[in-house]
N, C-alpha and C. Protein backbone atom coordinates (compact mmCIF):
# COMPACT_ATOMS: atom_id res chain seq x y z
N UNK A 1 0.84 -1.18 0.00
CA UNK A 1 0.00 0.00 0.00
C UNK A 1 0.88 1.24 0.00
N UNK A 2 0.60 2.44 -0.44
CA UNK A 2 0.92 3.36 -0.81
C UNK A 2 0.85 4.08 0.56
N UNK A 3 1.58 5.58 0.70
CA UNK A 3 1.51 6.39 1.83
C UNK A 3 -0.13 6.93 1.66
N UNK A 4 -0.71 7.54 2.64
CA UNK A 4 -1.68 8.18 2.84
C UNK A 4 -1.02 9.61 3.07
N UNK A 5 -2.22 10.70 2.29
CA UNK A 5 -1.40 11.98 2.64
C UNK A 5 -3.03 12.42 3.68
N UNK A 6 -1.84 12.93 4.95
CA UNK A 6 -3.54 13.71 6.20
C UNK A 6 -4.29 14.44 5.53
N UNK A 7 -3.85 15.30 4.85
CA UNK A 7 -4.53 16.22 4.07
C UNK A 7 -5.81 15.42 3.23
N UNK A 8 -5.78 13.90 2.80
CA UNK A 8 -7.00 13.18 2.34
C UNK A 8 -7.56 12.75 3.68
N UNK A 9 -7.12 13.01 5.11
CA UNK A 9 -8.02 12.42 5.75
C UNK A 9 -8.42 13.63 6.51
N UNK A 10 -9.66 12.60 7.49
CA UNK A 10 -10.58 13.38 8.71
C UNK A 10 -10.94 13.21 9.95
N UNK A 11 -10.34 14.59 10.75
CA UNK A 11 -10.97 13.38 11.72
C UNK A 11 -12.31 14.51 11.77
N UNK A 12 -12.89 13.40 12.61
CA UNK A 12 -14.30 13.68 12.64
C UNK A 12 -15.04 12.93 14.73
N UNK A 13 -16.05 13.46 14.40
CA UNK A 13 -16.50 12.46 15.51
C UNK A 13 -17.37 11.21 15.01
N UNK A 14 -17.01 10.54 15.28
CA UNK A 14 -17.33 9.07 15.11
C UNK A 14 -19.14 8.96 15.94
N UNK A 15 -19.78 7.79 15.59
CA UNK A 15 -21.14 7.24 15.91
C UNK A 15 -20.73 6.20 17.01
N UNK A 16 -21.75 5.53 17.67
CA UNK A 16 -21.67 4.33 18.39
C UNK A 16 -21.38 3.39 17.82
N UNK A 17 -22.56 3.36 16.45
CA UNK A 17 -22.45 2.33 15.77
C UNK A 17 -21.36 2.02 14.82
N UNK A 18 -20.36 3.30 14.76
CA UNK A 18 -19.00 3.48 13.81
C UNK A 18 -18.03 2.48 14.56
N UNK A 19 -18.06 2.78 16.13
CA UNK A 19 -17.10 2.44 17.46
C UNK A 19 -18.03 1.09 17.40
N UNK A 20 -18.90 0.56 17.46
CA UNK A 20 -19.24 -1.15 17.34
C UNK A 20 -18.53 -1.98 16.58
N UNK A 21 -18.94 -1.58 15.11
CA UNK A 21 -18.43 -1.90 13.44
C UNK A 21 -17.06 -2.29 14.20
N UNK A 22 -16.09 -0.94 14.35
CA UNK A 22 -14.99 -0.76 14.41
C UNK A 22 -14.32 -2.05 15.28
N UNK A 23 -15.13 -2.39 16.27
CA UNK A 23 -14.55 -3.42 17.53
C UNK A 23 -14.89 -4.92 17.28
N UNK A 24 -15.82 -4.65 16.11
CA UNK A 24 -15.73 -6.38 16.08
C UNK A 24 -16.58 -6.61 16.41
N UNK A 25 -17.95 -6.06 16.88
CA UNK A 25 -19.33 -6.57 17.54
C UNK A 25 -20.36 -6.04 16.77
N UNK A 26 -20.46 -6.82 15.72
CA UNK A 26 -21.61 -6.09 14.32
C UNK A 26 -22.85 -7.30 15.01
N UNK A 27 -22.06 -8.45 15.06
CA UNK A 27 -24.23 -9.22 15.14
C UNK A 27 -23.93 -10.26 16.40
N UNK A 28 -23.15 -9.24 17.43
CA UNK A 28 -22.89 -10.17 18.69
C UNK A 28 -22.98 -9.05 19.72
N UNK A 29 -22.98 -9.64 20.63
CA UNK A 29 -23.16 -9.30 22.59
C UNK A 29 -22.02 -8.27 22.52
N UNK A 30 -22.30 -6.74 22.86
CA UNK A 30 -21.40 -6.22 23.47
C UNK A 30 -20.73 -6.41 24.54
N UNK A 31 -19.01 -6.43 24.60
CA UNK A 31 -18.70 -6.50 26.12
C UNK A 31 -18.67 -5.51 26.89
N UNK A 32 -18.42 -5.99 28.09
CA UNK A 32 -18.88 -5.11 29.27
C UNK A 32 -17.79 -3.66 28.97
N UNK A 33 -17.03 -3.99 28.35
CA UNK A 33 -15.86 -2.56 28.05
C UNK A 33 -16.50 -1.82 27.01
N UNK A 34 -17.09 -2.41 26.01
CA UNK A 34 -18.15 -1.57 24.63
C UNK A 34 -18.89 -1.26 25.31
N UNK A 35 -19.56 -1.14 25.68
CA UNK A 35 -21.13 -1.15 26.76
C UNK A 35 -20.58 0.32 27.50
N UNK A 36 -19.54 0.14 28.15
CA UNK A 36 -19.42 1.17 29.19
C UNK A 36 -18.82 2.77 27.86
N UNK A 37 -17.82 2.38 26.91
CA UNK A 37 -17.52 3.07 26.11
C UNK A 37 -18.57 4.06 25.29
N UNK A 38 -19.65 2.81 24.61
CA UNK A 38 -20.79 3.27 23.94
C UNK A 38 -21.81 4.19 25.14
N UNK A 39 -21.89 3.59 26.45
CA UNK A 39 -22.84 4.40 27.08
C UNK A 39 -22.14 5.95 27.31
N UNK A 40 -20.54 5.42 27.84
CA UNK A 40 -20.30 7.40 28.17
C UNK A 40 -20.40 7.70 26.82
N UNK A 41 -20.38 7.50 25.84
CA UNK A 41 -20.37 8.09 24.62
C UNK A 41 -21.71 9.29 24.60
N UNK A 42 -22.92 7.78 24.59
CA UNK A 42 -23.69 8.18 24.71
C UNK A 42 -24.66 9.25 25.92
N UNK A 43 -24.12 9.42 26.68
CA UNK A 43 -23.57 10.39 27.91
C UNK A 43 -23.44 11.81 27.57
N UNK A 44 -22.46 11.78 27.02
CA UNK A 44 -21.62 13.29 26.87
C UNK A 44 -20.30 12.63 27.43
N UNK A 45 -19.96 12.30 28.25
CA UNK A 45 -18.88 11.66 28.89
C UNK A 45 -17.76 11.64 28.43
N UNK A 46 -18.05 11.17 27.24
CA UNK A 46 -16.52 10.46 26.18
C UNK A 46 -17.07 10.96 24.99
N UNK A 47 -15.88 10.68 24.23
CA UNK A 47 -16.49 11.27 22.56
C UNK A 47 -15.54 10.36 21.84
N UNK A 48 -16.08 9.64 20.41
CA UNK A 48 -14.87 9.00 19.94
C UNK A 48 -14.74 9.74 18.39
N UNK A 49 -13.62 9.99 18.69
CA UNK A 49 -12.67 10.97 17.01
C UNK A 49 -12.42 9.28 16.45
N UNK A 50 -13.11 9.84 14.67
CA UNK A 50 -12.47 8.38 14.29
C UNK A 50 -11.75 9.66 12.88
N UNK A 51 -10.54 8.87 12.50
CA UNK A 51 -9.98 8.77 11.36
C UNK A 51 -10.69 8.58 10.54
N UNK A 52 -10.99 9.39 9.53
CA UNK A 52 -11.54 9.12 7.94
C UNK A 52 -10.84 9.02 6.68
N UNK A 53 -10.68 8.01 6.19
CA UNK A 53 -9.70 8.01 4.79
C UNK A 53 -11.15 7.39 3.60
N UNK A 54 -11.65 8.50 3.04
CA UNK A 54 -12.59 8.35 1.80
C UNK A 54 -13.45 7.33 2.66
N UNK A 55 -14.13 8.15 3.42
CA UNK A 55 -15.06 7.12 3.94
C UNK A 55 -15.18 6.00 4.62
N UNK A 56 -13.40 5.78 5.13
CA UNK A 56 -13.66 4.50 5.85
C UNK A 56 -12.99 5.19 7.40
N UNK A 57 -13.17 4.43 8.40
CA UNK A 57 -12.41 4.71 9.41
C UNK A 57 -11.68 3.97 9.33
N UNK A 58 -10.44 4.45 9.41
CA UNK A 58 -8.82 3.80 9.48
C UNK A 58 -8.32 4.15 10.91
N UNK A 59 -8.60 4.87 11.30
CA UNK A 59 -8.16 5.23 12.82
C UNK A 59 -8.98 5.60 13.87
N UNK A 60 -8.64 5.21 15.59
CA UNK A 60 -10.05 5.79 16.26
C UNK A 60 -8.77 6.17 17.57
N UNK A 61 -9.55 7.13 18.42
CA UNK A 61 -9.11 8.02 19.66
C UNK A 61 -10.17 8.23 20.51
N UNK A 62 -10.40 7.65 21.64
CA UNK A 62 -11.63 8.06 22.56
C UNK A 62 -10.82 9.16 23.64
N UNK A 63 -11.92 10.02 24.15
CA UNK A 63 -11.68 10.75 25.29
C UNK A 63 -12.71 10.90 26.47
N UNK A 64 -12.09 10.68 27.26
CA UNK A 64 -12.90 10.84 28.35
C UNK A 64 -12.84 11.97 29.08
N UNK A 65 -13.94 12.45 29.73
CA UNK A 65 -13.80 13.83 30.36
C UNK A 65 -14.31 13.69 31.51
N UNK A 66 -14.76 12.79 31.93
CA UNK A 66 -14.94 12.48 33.04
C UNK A 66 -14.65 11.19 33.67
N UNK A 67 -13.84 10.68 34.61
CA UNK A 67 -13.78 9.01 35.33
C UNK A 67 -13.39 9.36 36.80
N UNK A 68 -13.90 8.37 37.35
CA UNK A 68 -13.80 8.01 38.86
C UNK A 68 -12.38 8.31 39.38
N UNK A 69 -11.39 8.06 38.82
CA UNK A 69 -10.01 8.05 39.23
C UNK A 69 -9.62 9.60 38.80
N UNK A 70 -9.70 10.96 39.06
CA UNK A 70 -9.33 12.29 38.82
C UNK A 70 -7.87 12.38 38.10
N UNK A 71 -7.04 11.45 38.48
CA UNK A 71 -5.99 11.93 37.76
C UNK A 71 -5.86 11.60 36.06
N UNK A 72 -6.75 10.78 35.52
CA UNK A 72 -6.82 10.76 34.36
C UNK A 72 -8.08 11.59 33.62
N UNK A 73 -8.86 12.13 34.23
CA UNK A 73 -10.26 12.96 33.39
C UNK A 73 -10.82 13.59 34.82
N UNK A 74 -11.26 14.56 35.02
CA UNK A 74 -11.96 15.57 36.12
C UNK A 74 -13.13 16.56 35.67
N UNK A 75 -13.33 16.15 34.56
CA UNK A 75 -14.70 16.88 34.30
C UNK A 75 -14.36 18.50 33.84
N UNK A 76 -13.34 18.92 34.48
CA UNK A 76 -13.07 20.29 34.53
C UNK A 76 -12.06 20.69 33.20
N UNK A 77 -10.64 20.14 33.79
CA UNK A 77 -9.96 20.96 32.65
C UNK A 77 -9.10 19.59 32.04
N UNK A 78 -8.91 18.53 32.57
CA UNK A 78 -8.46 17.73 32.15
C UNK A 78 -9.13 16.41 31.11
N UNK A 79 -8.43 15.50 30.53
CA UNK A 79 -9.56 14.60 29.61
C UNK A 79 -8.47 13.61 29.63
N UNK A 80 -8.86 12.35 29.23
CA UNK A 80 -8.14 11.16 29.07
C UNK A 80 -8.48 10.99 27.11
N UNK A 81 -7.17 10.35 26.92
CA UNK A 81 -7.11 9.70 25.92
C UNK A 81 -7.06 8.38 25.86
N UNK A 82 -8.23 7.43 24.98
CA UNK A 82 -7.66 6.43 25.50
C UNK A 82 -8.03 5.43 24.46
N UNK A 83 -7.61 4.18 24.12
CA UNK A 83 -8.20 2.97 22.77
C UNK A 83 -7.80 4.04 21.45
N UNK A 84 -6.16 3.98 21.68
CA UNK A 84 -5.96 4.92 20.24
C UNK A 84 -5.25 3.76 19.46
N UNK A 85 -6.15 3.98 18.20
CA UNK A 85 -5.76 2.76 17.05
C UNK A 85 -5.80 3.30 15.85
N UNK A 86 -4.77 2.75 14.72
CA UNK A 86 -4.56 3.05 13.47
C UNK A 86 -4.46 1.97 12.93
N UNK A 87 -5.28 1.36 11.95
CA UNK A 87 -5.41 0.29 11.61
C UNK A 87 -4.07 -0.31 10.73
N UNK A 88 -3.55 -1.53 11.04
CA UNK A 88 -2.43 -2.05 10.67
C UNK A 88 -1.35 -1.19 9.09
N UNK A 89 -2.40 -1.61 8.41
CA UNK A 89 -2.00 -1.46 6.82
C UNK A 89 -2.07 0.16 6.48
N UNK A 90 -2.20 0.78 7.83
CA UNK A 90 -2.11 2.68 7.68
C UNK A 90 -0.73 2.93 8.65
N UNK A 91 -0.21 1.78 9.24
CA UNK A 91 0.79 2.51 10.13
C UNK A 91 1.98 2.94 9.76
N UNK A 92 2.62 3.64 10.76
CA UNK A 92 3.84 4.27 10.14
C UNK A 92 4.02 5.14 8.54
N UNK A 93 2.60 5.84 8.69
CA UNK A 93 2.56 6.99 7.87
C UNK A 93 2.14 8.73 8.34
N UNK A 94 2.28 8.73 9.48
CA UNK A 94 2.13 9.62 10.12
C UNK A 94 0.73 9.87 10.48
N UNK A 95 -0.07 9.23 10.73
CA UNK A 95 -1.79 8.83 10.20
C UNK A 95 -1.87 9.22 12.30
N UNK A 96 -1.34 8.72 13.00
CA UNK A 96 -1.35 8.44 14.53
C UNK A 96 -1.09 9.90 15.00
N UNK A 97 -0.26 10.31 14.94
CA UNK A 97 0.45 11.71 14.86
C UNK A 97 -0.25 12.70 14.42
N UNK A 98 -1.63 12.28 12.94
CA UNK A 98 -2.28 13.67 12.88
C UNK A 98 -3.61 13.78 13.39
N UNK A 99 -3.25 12.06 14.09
CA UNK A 99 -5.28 12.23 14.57
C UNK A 99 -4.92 12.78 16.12
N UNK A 100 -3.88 12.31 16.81
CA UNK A 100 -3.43 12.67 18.35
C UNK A 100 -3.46 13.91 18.15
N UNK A 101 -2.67 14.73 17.44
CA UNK A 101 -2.56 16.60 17.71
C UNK A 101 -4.00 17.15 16.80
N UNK A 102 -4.35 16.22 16.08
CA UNK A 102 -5.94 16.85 15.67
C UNK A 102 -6.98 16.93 16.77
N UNK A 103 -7.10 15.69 17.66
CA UNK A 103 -7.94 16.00 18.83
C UNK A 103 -7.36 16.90 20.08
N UNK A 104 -5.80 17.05 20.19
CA UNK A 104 -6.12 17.74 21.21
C UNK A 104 -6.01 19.01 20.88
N UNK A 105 -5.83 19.69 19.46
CA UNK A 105 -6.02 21.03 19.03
C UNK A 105 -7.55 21.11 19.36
N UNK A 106 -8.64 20.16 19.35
CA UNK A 106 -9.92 20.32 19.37
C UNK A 106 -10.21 20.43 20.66
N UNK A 107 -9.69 19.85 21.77
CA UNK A 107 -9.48 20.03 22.94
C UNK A 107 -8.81 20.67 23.75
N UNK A 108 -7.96 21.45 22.93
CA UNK A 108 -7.62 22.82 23.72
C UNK A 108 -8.51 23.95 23.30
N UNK A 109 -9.29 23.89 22.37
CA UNK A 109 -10.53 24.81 21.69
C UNK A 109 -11.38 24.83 22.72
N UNK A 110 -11.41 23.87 23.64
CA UNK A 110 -13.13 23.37 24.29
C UNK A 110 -12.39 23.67 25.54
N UNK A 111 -11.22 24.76 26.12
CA UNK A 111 -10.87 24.56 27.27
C UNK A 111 -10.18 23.87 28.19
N UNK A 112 -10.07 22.32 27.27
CA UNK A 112 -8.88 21.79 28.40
C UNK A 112 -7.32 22.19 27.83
N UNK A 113 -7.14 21.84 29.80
CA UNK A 113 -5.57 22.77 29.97
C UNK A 113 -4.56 21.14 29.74
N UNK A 114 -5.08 20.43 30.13
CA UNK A 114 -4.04 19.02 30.19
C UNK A 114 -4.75 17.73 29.43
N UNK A 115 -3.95 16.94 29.30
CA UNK A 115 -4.42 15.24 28.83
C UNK A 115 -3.82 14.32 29.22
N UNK A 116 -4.02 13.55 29.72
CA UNK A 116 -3.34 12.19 29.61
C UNK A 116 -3.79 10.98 28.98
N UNK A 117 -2.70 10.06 28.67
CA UNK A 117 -2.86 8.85 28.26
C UNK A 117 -2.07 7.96 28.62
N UNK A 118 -2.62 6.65 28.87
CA UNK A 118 -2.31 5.39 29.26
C UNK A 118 -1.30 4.47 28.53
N UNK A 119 -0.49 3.96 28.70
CA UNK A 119 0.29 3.09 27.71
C UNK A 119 1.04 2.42 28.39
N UNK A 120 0.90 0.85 27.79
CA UNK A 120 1.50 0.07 28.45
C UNK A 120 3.02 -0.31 28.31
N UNK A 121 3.58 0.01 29.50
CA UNK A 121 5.33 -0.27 29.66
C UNK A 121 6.09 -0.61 28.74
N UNK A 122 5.10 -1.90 28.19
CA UNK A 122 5.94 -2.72 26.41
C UNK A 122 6.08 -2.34 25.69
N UNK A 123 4.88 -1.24 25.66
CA UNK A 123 4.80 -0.51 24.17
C UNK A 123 5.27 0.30 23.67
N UNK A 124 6.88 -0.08 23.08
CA UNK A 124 7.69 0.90 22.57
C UNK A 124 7.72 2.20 21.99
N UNK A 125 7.09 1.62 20.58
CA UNK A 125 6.68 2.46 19.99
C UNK A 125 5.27 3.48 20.20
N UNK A 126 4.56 3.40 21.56
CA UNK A 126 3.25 3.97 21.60
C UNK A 126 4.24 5.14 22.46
N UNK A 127 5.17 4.37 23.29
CA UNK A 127 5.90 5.55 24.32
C UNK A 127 6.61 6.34 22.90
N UNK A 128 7.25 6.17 22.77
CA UNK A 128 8.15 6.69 21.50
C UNK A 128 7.26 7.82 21.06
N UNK A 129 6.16 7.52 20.33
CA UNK A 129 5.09 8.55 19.87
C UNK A 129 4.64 9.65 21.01
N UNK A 130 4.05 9.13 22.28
CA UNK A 130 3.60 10.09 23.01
C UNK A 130 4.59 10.86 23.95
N UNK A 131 6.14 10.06 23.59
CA UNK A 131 7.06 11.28 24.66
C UNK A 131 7.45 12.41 23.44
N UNK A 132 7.18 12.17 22.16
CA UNK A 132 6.99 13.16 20.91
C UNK A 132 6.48 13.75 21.09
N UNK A 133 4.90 13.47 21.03
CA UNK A 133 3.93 14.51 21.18
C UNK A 133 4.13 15.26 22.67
N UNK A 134 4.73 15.34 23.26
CA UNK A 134 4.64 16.32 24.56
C UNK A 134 4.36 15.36 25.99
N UNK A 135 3.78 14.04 25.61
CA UNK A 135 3.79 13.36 27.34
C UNK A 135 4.92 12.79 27.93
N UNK A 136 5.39 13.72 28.59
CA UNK A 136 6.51 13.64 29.09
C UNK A 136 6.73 13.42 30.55
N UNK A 137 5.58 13.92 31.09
CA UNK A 137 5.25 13.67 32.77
C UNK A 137 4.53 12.88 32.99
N UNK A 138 5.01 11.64 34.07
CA UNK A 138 4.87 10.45 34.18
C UNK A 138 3.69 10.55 35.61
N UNK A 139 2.82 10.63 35.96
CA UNK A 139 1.42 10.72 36.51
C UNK A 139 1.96 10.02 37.56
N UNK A 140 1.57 8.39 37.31
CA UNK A 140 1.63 7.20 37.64
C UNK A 140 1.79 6.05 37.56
N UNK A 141 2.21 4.87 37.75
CA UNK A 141 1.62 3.78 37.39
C UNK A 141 0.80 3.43 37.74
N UNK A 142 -0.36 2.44 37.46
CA UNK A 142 -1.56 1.83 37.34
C UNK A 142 -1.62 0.53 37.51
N UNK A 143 -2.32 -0.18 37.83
CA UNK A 143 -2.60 -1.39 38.07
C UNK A 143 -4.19 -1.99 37.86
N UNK A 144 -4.94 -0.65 37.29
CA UNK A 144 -6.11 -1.08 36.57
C UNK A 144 -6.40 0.19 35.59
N UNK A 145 -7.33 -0.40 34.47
CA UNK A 145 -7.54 0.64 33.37
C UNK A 145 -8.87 1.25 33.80
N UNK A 146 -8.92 2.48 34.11
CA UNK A 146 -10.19 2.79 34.56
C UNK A 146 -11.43 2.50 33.22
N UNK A 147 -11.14 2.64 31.87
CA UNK A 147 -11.50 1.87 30.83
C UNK A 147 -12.15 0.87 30.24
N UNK A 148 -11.49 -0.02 30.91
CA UNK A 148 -11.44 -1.31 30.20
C UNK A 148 -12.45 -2.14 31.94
N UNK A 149 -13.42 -2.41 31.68
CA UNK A 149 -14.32 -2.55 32.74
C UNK A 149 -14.83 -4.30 32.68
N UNK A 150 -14.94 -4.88 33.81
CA UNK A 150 -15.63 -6.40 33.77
C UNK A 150 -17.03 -6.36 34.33
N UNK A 151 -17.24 -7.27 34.24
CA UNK A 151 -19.04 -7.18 34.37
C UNK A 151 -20.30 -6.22 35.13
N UNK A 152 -19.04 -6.12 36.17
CA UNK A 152 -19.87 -5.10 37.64
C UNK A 152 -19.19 -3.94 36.54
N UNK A 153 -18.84 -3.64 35.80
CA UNK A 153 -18.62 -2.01 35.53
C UNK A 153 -17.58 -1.50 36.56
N UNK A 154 -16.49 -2.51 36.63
CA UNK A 154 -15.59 -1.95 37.59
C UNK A 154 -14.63 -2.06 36.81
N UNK A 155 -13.15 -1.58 36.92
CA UNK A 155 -12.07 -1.32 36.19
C UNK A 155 -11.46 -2.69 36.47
N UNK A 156 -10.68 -3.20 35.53
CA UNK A 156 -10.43 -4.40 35.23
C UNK A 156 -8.74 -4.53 35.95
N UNK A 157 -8.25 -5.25 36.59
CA UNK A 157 -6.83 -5.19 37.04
C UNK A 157 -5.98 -5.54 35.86
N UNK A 158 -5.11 -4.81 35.49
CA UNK A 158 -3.33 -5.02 34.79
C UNK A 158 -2.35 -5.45 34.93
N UNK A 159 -1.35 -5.54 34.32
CA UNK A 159 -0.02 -5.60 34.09
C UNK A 159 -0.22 -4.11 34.48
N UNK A 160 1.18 -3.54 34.60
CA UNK A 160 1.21 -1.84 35.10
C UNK A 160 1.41 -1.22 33.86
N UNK A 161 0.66 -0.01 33.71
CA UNK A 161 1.00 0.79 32.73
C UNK A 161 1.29 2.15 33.05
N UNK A 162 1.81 2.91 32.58
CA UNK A 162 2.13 4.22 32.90
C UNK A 162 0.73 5.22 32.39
N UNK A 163 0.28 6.59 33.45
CA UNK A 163 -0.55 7.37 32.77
C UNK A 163 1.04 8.86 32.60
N UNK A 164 0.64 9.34 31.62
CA UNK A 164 1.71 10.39 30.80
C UNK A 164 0.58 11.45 30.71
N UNK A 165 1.12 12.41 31.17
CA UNK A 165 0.16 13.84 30.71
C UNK A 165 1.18 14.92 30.37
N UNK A 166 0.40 15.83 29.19
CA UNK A 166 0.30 16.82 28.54
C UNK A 166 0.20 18.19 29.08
N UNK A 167 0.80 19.16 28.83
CA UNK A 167 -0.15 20.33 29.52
C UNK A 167 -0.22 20.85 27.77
N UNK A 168 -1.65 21.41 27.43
CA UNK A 168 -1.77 21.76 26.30
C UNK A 168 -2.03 23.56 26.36
């Protein structure tokens, strides 16, 4: 496949049913992590930016603006980033890079002063990208994804990951 130029893509805000499609749950049981995603969505809560390349979503970025745990979303001035994906056969074209500073240019528009995002220890290249983009201050480590939720709608326990924030 050929490079993608940003300038052909969009981001946009994405549907529920874009973020379903997208996860793999077209004619099956949402899990308890879609469920909680789709409801703050449906909330106001969260919002999901998807990547548009001619109509398809190639990339997605959720944010949260509000969660139980304050140091990642507070309702106020801060927001979480979080389930950021660029679909395989788009990577390493700068596609990640223009949807991350596309949402939080949109999110410093709407008032927030900071962001963080989650990433797990292994993930080389996700650290690599976000100590680029500006997350450079190391929050915490974690031991559950406030996110990623099991049946009771409670945060699911981890491997440790680091939260990294932004001041924008």
């Amino acid at each position: 496949m050929t490079g993608i130029e940003t300038a052909k893509c969009v981001v946009r805000i994405g549907t529920i049913e874009e973020m379903i499609n997208a996860w793999g749950y077209c004619n099956r049981e949402l899990s308890s992590t879609a469920e909680f995603f789709a409801d703050s969505i449906s909330k106001g809560s969260a919002v999901f930016y998807a990547l548009d390349y001619q109509g398809k979503v190639i990339g997605e970025l959720y944010v949260f603006f509000e969660l139980d745990d304050k140091d990642f979303a507070n309702a106020e001035e801060k927001a979480y980033l979080c389930a950021f994906r660029i679909g395989r056969e788009y990577q390493h074209q700068g596609l990640g890079t223009y949807l991350i500073t596309s949402v939080m240019q949109k999110l410093q528009e709407q008032g927030i002063k900071r962001v963080t995002i989650g990433v797990d220890k292994r993930e080389e290249d996700n650290i690599r990208l976000y100590r680029r983009l500006g997350f450079n201050e190391k929050i915490k480590d974690c031991v559950s994804d406030p996110c990623d939720v099991d049946s009771d709608m409670n945060p699911k326990k981890c491997e440790s990951f680091w939260l990294l924030q932004k001041e924008l």
